[in-house]
Protein backbone atom coordinates (compact mmCIF):
# COMPACT_ATOMS: atom_id res chain seq x y z
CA UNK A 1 -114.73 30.82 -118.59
CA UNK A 2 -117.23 28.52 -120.25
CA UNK A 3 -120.95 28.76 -120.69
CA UNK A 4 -123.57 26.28 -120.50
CA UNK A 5 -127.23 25.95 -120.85
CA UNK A 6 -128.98 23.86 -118.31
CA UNK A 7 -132.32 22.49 -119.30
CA UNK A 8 -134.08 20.63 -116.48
CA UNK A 9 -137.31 18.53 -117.17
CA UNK A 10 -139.18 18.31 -113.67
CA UNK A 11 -140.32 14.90 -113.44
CA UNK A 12 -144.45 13.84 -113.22
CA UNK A 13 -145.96 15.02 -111.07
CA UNK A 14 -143.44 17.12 -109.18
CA UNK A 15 -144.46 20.60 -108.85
CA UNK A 16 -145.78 20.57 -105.24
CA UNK A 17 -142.35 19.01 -104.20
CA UNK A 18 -140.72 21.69 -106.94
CA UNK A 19 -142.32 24.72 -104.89
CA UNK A 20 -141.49 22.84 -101.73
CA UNK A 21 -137.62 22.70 -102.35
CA UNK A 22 -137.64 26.32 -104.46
CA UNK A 23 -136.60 28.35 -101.70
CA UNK A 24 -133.48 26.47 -101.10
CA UNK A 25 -132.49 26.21 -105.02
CA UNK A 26 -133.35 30.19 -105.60
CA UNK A 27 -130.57 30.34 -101.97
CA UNK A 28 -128.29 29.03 -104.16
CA UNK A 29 -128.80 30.99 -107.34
CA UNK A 30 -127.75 33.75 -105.13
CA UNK A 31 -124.75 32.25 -103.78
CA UNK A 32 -123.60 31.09 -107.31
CA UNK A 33 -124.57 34.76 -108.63
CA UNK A 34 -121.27 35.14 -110.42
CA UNK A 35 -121.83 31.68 -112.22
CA UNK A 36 -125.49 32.40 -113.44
CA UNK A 37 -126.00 34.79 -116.48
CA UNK A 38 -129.32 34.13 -116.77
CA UNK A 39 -132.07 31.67 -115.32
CA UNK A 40 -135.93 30.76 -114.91
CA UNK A 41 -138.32 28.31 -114.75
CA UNK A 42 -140.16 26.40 -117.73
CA UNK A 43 -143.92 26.70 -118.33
CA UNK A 44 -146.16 24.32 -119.59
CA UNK A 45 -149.54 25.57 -121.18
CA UNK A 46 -151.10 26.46 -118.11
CA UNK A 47 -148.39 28.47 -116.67
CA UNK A 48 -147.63 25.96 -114.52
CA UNK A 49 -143.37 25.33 -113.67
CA UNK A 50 -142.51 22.46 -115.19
CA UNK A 51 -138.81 22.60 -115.63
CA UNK A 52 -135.81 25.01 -115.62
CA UNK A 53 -133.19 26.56 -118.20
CA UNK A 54 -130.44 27.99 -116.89
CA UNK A 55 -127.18 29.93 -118.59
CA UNK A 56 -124.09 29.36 -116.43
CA UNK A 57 -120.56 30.10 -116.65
CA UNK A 58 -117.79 28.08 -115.31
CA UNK A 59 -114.09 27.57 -115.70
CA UNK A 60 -115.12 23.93 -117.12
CA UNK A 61 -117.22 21.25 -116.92
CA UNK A 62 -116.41 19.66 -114.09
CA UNK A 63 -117.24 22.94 -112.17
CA UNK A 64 -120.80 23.02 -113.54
CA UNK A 65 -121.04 19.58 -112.39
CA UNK A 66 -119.92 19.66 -109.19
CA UNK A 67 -122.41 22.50 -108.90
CA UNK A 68 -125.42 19.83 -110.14
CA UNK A 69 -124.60 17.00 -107.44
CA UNK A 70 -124.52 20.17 -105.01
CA UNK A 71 -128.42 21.26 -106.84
CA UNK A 72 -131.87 21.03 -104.28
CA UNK A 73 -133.45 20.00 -107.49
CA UNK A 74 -131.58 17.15 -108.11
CA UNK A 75 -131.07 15.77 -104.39
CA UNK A 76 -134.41 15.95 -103.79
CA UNK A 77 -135.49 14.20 -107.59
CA UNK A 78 -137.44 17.46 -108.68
CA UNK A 79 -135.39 17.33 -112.14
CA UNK A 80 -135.94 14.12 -114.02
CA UNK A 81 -133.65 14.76 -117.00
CA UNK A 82 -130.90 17.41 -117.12
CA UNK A 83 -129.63 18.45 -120.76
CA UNK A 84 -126.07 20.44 -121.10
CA UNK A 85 -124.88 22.15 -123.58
CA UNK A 86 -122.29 24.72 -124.29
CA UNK A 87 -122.96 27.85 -125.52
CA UNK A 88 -121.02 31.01 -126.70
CA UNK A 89 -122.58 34.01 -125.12
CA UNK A 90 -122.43 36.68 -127.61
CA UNK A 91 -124.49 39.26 -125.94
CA UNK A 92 -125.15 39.96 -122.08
CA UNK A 93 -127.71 42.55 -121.25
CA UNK A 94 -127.53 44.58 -124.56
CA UNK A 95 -123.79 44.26 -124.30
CA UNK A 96 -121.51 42.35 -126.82
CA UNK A 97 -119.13 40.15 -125.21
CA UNK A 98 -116.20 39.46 -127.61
């Protein structure tokens, strides 16, 4: 399996039509639960949601993005820019991995 972080800028402006669409994204968190090590939203200074990050796992790329084209957020133009990167999780609740 492969990990990624997902970091997803909400676009201006969008945090009424974020909390309008959240219950259907946070549905599928939970059906993806075996894909998503970790997850939450990003704050601006107010404590306001203003984005997400997201740590996934995958068997590969393609996976994670058939998963984004599949995301509330993005069908509905919550997240404005999506960054991916891989990442090598090392430790997983306290636990070592490798």
């Amino acid at each position: 399996m492969m990990q990624f972080v997902v970091t997803a800028y909400d676009g201006e402006g969008m945090l009424e039509k974020r909390m309008e669409v959240r219950p259907r994204h946070l549905d599928g968190m939970k059906r993806l639960k075996e894909h998503v090590l970790c997850a939450g939203g990003l704050l601006d200074e107010n404590g306001k949601m203003k984005g997400s990050v997201l740590v996934m796992q995958f068997q590969d790329r393609d996976e994670l993005d058939a998963y984004l084209a599949q995301e509330p957020y993005v069908l509905e133009h919550v997240w404005e820019k999506i960054e991916v990167e891989r990442m090598n999780v090392v430790i997983l609740g306290g636990e070592t991995c490798h």
